[in-house]
Structure formats: structure tokens, C-alpha cells
PDB file of N, CA and C in Angstrom:
ATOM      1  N   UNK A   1     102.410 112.318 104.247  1.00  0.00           N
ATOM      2  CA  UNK A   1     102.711 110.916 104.504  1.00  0.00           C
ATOM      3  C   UNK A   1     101.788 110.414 105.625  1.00  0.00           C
ATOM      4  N   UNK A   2     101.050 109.355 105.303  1.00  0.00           N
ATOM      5  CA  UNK A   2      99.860 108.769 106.234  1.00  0.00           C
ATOM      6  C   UNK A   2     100.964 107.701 107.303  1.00  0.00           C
ATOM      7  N   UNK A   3     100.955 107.805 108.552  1.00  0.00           N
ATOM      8  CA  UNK A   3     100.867 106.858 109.452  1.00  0.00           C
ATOM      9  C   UNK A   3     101.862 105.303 109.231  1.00  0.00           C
ATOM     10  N   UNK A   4     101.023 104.919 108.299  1.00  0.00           N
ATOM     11  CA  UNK A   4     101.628 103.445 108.147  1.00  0.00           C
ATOM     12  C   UNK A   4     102.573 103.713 106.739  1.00  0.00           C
ATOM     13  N   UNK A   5     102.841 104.621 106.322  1.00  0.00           N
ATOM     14  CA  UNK A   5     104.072 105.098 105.486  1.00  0.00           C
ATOM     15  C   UNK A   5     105.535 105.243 105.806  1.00  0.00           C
ATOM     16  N   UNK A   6     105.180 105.552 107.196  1.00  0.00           N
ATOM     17  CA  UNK A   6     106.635 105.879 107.821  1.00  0.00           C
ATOM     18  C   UNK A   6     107.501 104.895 108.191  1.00  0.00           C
ATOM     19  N   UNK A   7     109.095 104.857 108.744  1.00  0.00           N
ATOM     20  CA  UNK A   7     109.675 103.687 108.927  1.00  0.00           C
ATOM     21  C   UNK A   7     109.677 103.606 110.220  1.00  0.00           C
ATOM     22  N   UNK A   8     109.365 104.579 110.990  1.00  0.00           N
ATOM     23  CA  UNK A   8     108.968 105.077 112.715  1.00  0.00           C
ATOM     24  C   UNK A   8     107.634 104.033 113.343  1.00  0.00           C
ATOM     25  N   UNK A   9     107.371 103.810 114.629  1.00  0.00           N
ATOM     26  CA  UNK A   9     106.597 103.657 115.027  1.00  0.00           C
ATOM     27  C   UNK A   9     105.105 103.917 114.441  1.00  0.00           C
ATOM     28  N   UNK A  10     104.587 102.799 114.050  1.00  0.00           N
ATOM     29  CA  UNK A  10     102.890 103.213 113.953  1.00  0.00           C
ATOM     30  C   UNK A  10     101.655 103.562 114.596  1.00  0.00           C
ATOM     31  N   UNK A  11     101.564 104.408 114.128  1.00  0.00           N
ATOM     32  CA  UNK A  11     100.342 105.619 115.237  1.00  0.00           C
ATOM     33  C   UNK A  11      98.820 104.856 114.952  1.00  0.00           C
ATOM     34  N   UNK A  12      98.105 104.942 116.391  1.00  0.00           N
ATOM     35  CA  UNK A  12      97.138 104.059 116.028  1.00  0.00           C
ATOM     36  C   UNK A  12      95.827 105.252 115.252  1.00  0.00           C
ATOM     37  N   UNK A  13      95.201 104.768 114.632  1.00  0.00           N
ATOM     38  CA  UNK A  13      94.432 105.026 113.873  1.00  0.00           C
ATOM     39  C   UNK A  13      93.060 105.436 114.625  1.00  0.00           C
ATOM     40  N   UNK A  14      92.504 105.575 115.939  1.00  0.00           N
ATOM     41  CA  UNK A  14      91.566 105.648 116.270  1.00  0.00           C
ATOM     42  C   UNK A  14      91.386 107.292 116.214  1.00  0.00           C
ATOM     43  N   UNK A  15      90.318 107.869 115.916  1.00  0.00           N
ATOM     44  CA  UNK A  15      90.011 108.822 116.619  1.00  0.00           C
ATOM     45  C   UNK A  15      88.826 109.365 117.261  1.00  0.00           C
ATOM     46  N   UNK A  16      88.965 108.953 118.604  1.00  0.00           N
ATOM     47  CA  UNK A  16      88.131 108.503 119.413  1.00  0.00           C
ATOM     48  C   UNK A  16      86.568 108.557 119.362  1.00  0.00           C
ATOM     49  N   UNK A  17      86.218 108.367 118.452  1.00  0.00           N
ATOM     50  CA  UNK A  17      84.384 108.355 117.827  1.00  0.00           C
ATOM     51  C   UNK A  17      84.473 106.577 117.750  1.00  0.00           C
ATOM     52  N   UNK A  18      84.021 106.043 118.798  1.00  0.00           N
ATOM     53  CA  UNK A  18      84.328 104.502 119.591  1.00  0.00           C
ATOM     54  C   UNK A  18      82.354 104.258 118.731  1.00  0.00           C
ATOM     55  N   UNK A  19      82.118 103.962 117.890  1.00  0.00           N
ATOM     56  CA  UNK A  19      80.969 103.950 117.773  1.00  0.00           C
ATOM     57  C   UNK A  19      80.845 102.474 116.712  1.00  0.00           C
ATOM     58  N   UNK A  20      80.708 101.015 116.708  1.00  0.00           N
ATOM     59  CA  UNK A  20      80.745 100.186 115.860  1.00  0.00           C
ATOM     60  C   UNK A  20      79.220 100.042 115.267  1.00  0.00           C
ATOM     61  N   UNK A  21      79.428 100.083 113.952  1.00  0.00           N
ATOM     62  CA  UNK A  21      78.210 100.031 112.797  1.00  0.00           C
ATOM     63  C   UNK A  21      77.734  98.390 112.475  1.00  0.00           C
ATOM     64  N   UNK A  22      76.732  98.196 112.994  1.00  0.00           N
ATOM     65  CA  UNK A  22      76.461  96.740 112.853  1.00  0.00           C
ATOM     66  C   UNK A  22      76.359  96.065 111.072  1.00  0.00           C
ATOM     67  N   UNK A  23      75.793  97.025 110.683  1.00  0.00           N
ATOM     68  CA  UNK A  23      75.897  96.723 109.189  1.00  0.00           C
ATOM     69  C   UNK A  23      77.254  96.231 108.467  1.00  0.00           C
ATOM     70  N   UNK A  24      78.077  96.853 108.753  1.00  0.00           N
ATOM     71  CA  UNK A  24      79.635  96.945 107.955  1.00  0.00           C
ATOM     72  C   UNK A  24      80.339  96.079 109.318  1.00  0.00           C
ATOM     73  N   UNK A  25      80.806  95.944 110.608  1.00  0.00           N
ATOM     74  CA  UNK A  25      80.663  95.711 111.586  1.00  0.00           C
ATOM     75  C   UNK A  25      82.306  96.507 111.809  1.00  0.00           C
ATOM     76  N   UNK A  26      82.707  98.080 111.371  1.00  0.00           N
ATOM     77  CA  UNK A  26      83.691  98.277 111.375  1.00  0.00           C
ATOM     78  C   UNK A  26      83.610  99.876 112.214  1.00  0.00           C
ATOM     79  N   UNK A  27      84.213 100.165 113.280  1.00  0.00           N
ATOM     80  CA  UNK A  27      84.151 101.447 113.590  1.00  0.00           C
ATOM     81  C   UNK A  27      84.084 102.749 112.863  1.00  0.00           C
ATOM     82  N   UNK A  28      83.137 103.089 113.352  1.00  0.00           N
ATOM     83  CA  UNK A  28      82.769 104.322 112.449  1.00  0.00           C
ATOM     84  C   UNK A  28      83.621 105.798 112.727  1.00  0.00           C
ATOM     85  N   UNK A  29      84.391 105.592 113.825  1.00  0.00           N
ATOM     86  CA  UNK A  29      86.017 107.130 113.565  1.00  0.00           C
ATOM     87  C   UNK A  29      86.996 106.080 112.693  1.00  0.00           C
ATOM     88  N   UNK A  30      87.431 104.579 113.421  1.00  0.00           N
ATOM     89  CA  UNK A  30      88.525 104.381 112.720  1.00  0.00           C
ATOM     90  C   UNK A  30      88.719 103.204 111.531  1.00  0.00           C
ATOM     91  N   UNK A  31      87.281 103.156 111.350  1.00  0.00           N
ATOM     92  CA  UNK A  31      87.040 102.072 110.235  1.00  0.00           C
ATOM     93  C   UNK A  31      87.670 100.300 110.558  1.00  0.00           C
ATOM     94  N   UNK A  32      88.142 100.356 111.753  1.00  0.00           N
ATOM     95  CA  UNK A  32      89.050  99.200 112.341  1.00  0.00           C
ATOM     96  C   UNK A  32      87.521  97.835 112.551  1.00  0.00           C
ATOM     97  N   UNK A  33      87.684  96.518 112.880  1.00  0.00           N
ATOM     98  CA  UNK A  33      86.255  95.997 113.276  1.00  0.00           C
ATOM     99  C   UNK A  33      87.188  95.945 114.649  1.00  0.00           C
ATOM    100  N   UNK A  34      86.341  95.311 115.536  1.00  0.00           N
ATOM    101  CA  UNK A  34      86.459  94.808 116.823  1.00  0.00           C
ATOM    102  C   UNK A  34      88.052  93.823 117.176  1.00  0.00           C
ATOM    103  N   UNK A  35      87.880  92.728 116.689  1.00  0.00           N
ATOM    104  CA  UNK A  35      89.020  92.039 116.268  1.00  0.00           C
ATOM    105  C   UNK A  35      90.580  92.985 116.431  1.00  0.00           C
ATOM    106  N   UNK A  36      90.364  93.733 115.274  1.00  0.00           N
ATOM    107  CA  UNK A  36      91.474  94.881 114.796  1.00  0.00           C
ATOM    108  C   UNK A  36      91.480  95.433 116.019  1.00  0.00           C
ATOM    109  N   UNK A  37      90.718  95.976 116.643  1.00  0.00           N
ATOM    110  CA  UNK A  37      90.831  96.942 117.450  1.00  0.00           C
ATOM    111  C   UNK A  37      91.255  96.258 118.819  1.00  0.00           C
ATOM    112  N   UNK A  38      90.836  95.099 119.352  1.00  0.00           N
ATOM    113  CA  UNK A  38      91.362  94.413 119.941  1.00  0.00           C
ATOM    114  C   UNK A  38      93.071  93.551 120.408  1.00  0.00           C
ATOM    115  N   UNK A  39      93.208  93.657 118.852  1.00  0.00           N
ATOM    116  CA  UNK A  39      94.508  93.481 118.893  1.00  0.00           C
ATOM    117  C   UNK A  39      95.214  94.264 118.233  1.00  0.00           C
ATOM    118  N   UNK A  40      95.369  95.416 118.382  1.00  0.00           N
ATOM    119  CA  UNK A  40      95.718  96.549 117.606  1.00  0.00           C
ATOM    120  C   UNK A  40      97.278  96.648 119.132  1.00  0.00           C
ATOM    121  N   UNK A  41      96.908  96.763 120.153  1.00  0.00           N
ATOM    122  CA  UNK A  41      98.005  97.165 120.928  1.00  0.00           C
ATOM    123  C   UNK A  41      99.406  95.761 121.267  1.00  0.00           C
ATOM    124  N   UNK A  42      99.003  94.551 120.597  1.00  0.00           N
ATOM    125  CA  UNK A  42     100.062  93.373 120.271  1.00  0.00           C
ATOM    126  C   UNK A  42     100.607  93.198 119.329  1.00  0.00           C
ATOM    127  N   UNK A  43     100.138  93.947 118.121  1.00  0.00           N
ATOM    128  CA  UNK A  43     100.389  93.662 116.711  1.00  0.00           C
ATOM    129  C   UNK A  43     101.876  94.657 116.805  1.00  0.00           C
ATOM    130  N   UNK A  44     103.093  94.052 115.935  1.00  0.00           N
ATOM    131  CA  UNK A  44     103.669  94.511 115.545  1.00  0.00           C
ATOM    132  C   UNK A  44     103.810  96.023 114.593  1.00  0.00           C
ATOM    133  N   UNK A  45     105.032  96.602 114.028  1.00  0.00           N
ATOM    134  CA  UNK A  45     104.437  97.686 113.357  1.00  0.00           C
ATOM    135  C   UNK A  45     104.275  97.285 111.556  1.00  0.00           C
ATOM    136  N   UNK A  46     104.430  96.007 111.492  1.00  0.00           N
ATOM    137  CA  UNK A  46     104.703  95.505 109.758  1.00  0.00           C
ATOM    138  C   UNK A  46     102.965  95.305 109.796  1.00  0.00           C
ATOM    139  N   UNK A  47     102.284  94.225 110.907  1.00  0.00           N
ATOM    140  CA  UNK A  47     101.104  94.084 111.269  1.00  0.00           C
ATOM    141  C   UNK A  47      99.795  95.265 110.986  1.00  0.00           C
ATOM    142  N   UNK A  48     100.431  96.275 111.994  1.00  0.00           N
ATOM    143  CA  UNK A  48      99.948  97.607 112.275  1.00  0.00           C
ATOM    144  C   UNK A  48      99.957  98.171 111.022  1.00  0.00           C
ATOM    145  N   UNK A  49     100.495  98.152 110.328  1.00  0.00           N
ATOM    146  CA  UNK A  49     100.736  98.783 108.515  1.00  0.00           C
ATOM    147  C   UNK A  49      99.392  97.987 107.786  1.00  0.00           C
ATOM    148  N   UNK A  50      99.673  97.033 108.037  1.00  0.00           N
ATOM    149  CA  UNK A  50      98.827  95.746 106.993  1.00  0.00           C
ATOM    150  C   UNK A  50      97.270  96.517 107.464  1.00  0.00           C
ATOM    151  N   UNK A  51      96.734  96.871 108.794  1.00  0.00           N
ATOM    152  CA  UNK A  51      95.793  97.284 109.317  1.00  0.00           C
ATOM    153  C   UNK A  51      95.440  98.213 108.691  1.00  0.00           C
ATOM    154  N   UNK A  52      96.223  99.268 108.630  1.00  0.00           N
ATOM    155  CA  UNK A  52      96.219 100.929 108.089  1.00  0.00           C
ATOM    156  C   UNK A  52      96.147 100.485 106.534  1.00  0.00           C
ATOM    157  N   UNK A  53      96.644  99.661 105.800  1.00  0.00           N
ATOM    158  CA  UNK A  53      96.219  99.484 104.274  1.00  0.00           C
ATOM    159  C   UNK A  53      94.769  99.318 104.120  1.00  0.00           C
ATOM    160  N   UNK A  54      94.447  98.015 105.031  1.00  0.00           N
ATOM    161  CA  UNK A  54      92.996  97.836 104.675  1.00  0.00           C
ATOM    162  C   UNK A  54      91.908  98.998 105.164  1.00  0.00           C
ATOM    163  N   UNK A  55      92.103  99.886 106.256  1.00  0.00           N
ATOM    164  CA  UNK A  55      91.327 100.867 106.512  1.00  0.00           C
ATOM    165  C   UNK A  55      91.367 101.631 105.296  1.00  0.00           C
ATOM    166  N   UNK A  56      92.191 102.073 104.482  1.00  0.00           N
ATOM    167  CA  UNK A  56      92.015 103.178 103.842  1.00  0.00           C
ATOM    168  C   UNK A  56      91.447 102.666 102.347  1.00  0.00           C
ATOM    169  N   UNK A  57      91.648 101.187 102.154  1.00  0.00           N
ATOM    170  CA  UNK A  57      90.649 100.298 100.934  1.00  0.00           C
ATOM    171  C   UNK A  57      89.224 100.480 101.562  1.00  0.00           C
ATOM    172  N   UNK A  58      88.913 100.639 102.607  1.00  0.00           N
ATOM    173  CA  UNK A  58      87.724 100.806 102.906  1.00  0.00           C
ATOM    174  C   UNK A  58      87.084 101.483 102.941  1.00  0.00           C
ATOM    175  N   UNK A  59      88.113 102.412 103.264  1.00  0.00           N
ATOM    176  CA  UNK A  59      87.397 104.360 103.290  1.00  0.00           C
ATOM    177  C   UNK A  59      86.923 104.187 101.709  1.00  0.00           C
ATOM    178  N   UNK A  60      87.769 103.865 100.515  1.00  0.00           N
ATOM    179  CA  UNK A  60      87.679 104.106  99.386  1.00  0.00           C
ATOM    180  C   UNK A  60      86.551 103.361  98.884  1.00  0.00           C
ATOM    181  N   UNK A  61      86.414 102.042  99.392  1.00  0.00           N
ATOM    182  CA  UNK A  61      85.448 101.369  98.634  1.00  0.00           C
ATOM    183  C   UNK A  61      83.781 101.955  99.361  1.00  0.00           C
ATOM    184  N   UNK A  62      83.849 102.623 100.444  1.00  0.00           N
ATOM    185  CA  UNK A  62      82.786 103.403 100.994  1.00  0.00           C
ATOM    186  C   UNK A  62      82.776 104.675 101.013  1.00  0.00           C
ATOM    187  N   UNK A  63      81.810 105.139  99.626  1.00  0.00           N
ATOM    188  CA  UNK A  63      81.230 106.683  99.957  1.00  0.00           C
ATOM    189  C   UNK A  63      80.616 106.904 100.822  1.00  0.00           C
ATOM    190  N   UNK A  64      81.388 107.844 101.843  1.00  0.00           N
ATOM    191  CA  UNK A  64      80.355 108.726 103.216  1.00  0.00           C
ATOM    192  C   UNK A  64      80.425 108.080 104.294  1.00  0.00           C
ATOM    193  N   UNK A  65      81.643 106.860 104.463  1.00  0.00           N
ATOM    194  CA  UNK A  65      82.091 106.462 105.423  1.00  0.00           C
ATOM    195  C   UNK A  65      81.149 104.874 105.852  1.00  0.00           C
ATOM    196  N   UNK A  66      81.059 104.400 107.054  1.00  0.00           N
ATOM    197  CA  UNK A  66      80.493 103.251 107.331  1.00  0.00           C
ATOM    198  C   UNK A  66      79.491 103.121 107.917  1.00  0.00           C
ATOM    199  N   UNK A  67      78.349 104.622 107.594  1.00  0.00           N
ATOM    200  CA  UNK A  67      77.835 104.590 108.755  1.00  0.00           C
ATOM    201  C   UNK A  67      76.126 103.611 107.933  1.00  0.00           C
TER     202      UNK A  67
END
């Protein structure tokens, strides 16, 4: 069970490879952009879910990540 599955508190998604890809403009450990990541510690956990959906459409729609 991933993170934003659970009915518990949502775990943030970073893992700490802080490195943003200008091309894609989305962090390259947590696939988050700037924005996201910015307001990642105000966002609710329904919010925080909505976040964790689109990261992992992204992982998918990118072979080999964002770099």
C-alpha cells in the first residue's frame, strides 16, 4: 500500500535527491514541481493524496524518470 492509500496521515513523498529538472520542471527524487513542493507542508491530507496521484501518472507516463 503506497502512502496516499492509507486513511492515516500522508507521508511526504520526498526522498531527499532535492535536484529540479528544468526540462519537465519536476523534482527529480520526488517528481513533485516547485509549487507542490512548496506547499506540500499546508495542504491537507485529501490535497496531499491528489499530489501523490499525479506523481505516480508521471512516473508512468516517464520512462527512466525526469531526468
Amino acid at each position: 500500500m503506497l502512502p496516499h492509500e492509507t486513511s492515516g496521515p500522508v507521508a511526504s513523498p520526498c526522498t531527499n535527491v532535492c535536484r529540479m529538472n528544468d526540462a519537465s520542471g519536476w523534482c527529480e527524487g520526488c517528481w513533485r514541481t516547485i509549487d507542490e513542493i512548496v506547499a506540500w507542508a499546508s495542504l491537507d491530507d485529501p490535497a496531499r493524496r491528489a499530489v501523490w496521484l499525479q506523481l505516480n501518472a508521471r512516473r508512468r507516463s516517464t520512462e527512466g524518470g525526469p531526468r
